[in-house]
C-alpha atoms as a PDB file:
ATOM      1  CA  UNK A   1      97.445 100.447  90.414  1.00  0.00           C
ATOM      2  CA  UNK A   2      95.277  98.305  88.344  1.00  0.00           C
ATOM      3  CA  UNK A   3      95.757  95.626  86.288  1.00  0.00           C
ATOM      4  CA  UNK A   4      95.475  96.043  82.924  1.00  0.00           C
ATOM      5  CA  UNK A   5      91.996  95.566  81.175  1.00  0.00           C
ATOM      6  CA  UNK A   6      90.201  96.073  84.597  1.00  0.00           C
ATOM      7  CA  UNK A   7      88.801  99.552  85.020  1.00  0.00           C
ATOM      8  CA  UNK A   8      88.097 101.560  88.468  1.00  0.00           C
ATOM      9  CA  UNK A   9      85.098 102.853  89.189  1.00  0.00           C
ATOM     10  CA  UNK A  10      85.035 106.543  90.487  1.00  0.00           C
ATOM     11  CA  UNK A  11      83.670 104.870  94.054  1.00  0.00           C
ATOM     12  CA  UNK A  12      86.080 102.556  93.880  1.00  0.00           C
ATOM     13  CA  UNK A  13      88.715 105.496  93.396  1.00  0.00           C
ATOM     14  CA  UNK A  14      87.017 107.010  96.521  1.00  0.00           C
ATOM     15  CA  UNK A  15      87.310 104.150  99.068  1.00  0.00           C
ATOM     16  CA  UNK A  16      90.390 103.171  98.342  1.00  0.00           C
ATOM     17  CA  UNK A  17      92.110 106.587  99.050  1.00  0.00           C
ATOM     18  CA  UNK A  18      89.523 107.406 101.928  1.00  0.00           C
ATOM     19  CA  UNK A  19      91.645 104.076 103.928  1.00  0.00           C
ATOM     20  CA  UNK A  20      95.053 104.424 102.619  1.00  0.00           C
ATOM     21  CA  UNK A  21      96.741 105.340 105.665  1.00  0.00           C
ATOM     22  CA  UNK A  22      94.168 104.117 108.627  1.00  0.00           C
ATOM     23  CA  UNK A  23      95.168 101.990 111.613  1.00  0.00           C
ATOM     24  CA  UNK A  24      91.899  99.846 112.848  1.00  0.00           C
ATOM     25  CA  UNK A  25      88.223  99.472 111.746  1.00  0.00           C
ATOM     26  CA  UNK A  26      85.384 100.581 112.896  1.00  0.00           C
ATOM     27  CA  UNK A  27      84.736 103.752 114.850  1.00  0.00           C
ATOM     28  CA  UNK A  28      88.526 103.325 116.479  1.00  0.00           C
ATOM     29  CA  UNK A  29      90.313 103.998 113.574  1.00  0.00           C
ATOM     30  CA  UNK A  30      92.778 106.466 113.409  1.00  0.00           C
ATOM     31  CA  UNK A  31      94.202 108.099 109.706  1.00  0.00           C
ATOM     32  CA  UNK A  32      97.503 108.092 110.249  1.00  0.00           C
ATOM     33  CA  UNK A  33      98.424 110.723 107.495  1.00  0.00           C
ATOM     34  CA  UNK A  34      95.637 113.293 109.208  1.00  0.00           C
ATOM     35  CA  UNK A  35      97.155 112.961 112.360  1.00  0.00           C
ATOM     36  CA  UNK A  36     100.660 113.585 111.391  1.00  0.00           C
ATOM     37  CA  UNK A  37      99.801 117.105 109.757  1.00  0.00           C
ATOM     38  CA  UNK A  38      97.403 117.868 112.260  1.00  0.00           C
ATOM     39  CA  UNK A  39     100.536 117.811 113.989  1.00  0.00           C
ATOM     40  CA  UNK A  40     102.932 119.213 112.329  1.00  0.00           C
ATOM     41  CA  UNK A  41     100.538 122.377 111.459  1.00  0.00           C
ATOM     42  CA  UNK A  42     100.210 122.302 115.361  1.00  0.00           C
ATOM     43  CA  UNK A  43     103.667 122.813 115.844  1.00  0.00           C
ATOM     44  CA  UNK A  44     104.016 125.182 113.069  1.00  0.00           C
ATOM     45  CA  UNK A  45     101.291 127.815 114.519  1.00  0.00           C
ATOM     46  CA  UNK A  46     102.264 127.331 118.254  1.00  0.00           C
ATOM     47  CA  UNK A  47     105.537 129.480 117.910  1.00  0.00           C
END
């Protein structure tokens, strides 16, 4: 959250939940919250 008096910009809205749940930087990062329901959606729809 922010502190108070300080504002957030809608960009800075943006980034900061675009890398919430990554591992790494760079083009080997993995988003750990896209893989899990990627999963779990797999698992759902495979019987």
């Amino acid at each position: 959250m922010s502190a108070e008096g300080t504002t957030q910009t809608s960009i800075e809205y943006i980034q900061h939940h675009l890398t919430f749940l990554s591992s790494g930087e760079g083009f080997w990062s993995f988003n750990i919250d896209s893989l899990f329901f990627i999963t779990v959606t797999g698992l759902i729809f495979s019987g």
